[in-house]
C-alpha atoms as a PDB file:
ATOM      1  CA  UNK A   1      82.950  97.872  57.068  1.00  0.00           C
ATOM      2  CA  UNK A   2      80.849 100.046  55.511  1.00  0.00           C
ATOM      3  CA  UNK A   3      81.666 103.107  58.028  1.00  0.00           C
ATOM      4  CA  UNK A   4      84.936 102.979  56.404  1.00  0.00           C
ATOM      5  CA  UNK A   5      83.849 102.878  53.132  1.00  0.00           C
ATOM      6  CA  UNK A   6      82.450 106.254  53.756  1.00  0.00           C
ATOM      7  CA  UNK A   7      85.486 107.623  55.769  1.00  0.00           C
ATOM      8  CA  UNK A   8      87.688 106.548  52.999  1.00  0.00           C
ATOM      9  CA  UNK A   9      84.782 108.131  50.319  1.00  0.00           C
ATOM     10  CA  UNK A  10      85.463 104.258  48.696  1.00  0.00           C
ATOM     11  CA  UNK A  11      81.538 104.103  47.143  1.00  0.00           C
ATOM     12  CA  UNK A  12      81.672 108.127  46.670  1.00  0.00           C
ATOM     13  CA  UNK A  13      79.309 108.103  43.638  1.00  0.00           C
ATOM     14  CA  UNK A  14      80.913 109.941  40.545  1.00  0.00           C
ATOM     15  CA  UNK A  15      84.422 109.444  41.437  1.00  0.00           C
ATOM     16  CA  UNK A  16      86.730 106.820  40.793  1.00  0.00           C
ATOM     17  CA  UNK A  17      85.045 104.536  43.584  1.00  0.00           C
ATOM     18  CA  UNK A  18      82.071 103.830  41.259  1.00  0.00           C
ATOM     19  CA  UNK A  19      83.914 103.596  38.118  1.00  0.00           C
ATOM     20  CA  UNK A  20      83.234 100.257  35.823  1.00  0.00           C
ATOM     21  CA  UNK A  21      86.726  98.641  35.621  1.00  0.00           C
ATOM     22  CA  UNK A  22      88.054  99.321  32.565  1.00  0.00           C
ATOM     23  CA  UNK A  23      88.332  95.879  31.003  1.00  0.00           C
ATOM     24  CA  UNK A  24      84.212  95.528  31.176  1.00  0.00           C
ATOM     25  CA  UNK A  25      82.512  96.048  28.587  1.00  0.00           C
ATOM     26  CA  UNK A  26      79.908  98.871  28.973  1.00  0.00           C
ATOM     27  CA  UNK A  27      77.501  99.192  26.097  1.00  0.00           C
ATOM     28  CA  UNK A  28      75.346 102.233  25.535  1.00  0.00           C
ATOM     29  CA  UNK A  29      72.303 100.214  26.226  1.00  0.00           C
ATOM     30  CA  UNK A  30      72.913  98.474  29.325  1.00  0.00           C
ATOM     31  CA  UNK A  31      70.904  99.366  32.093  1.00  0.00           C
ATOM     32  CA  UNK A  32      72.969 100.776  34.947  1.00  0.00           C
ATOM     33  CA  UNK A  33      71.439 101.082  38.476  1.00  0.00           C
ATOM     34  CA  UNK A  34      72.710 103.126  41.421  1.00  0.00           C
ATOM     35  CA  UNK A  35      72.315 101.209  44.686  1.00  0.00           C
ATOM     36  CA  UNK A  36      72.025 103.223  48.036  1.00  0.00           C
ATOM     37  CA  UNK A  37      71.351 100.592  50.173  1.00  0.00           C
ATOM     38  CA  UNK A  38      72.695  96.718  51.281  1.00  0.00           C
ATOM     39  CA  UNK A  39      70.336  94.999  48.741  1.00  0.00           C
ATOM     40  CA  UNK A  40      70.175  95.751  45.292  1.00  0.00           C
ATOM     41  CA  UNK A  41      66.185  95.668  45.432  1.00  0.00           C
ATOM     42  CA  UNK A  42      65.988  98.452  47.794  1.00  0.00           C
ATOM     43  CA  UNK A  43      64.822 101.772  46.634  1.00  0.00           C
ATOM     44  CA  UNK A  44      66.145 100.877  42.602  1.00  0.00           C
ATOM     45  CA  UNK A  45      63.807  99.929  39.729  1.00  0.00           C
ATOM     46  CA  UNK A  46      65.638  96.414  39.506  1.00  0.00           C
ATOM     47  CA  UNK A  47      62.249  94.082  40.063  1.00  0.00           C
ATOM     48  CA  UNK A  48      60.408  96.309  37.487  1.00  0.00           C
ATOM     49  CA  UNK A  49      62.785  96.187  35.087  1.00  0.00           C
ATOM     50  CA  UNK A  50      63.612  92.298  36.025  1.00  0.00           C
ATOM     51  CA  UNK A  51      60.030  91.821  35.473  1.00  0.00           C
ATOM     52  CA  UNK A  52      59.381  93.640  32.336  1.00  0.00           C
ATOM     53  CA  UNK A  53      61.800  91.660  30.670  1.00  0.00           C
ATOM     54  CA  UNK A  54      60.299  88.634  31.880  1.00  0.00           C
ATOM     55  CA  UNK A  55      63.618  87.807  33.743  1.00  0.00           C
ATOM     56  CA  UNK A  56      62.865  85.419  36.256  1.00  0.00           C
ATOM     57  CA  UNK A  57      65.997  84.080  37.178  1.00  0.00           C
ATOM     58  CA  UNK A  58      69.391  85.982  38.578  1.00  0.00           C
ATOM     59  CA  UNK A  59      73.008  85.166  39.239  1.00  0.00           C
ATOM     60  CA  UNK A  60      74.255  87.113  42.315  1.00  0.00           C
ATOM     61  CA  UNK A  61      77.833  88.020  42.646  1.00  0.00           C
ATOM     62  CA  UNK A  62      79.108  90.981  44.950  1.00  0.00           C
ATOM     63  CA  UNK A  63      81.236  92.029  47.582  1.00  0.00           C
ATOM     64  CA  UNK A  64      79.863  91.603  51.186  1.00  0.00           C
ATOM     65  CA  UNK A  65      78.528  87.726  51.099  1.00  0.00           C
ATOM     66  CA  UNK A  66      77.316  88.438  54.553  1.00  0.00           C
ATOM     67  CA  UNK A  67      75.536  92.276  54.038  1.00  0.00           C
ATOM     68  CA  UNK A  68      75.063  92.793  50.974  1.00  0.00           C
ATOM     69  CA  UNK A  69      74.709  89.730  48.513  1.00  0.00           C
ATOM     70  CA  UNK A  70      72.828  88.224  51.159  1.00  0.00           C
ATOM     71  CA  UNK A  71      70.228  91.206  51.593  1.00  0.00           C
ATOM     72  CA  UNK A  72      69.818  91.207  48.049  1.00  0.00           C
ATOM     73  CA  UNK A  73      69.451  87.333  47.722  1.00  0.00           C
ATOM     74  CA  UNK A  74      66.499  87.313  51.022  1.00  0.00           C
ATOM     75  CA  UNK A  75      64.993  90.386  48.499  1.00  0.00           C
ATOM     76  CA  UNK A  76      64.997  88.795  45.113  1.00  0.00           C
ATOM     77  CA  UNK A  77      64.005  85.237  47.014  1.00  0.00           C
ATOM     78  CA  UNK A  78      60.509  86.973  48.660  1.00  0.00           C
ATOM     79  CA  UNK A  79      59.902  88.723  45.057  1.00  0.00           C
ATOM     80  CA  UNK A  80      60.132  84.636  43.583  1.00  0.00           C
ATOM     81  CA  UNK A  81      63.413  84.934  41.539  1.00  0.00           C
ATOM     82  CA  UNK A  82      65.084  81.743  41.221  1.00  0.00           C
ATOM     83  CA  UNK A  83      68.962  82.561  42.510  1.00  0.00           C
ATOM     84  CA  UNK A  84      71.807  81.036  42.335  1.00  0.00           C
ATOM     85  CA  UNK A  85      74.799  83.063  43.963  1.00  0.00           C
ATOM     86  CA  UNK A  86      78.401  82.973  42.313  1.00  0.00           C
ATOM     87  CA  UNK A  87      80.105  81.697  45.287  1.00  0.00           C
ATOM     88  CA  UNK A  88      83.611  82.452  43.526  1.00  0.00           C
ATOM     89  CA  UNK A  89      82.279  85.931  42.397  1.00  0.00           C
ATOM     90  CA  UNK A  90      81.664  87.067  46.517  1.00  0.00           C
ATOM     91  CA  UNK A  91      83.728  87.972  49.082  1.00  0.00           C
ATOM     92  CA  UNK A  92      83.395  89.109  52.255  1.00  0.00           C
ATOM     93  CA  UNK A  93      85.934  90.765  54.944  1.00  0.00           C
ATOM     94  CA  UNK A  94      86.905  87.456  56.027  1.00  0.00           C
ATOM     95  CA  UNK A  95      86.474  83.470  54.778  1.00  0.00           C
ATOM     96  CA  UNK A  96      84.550  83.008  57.942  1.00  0.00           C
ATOM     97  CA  UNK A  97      82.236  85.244  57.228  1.00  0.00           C
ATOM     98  CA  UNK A  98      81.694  84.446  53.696  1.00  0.00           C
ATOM     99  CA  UNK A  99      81.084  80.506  54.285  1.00  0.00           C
ATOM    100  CA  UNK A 100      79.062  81.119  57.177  1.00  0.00           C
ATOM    101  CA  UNK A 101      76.921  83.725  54.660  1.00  0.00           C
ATOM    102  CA  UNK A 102      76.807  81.079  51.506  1.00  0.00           C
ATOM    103  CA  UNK A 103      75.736  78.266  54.136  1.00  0.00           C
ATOM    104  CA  UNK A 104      72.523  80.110  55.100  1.00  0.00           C
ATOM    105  CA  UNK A 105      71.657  81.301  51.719  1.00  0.00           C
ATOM    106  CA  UNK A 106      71.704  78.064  50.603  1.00  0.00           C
ATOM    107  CA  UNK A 107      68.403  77.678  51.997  1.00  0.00           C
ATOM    108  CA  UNK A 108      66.778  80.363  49.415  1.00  0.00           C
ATOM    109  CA  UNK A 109      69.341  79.987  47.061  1.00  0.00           C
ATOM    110  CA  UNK A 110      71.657  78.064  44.849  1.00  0.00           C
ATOM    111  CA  UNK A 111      75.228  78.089  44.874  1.00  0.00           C
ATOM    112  CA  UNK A 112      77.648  77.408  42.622  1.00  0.00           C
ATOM    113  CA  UNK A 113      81.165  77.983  41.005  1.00  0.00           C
ATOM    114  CA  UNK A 114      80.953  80.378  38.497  1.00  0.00           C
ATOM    115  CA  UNK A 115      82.654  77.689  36.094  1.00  0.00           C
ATOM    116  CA  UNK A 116      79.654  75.345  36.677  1.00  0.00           C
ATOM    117  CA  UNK A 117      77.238  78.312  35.583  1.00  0.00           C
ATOM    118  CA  UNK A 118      78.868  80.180  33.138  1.00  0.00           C
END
């Protein structure tokens, strides 16, 4: 999946791959975070600044239940966030995939409808 990404330059940083849709809300404060890698954690200052704001628990959403919400939820669940992962907010190249992902996370994680959380 991700070979294709690249092929197609789809996550091609500073190009209209990484662009914030344009009905959210960016404010000039907001703390924006390049990820190179699966999980979020990886090689970004996310747990520092998680931590420095005292944040203890997150809400994952994200394409790529299976790669890279899950990598990111096995990160933030061995750095002692409490999780709970949008299950509506995820997707994955197929449903398969995606259920199979949300059933093992639910052993680090919760998971929820993002109209129960939000």
């Amino acid at each position: 999946m991700f070979g294709k990404a690249h092929e197609f330059q789809a996550l091609k940083l500073n190009s209209w791959a990484t662009e914030f849709h344009e009905q959210i809300d960016v404010k000039e404060n907001d703390i924006i975070l390049t990820k190179h890698r699966v999980s979020a954690f990886y090689g970004t200052p996310l747990d520092l600044i998680l931590k420095n704001n005292k944040i203890d628990t997150i809400l994952v959403a994200g394409v790529a239940t299976d790669l890279a919400v899950s990598n990111t939820v096995r990160d933030a669940h061995d750095r002692d966030y409490q999780i709970t992962i949008l299950s509506d907010c995820c997707a994955a190249a197929n449903n398969e995939d995606h259920e199979t992902a949300l059933a093992s996370l639910k052993k680090l994680a919760n998971v929820k409808n993002s109209k129960e959380v939000l």
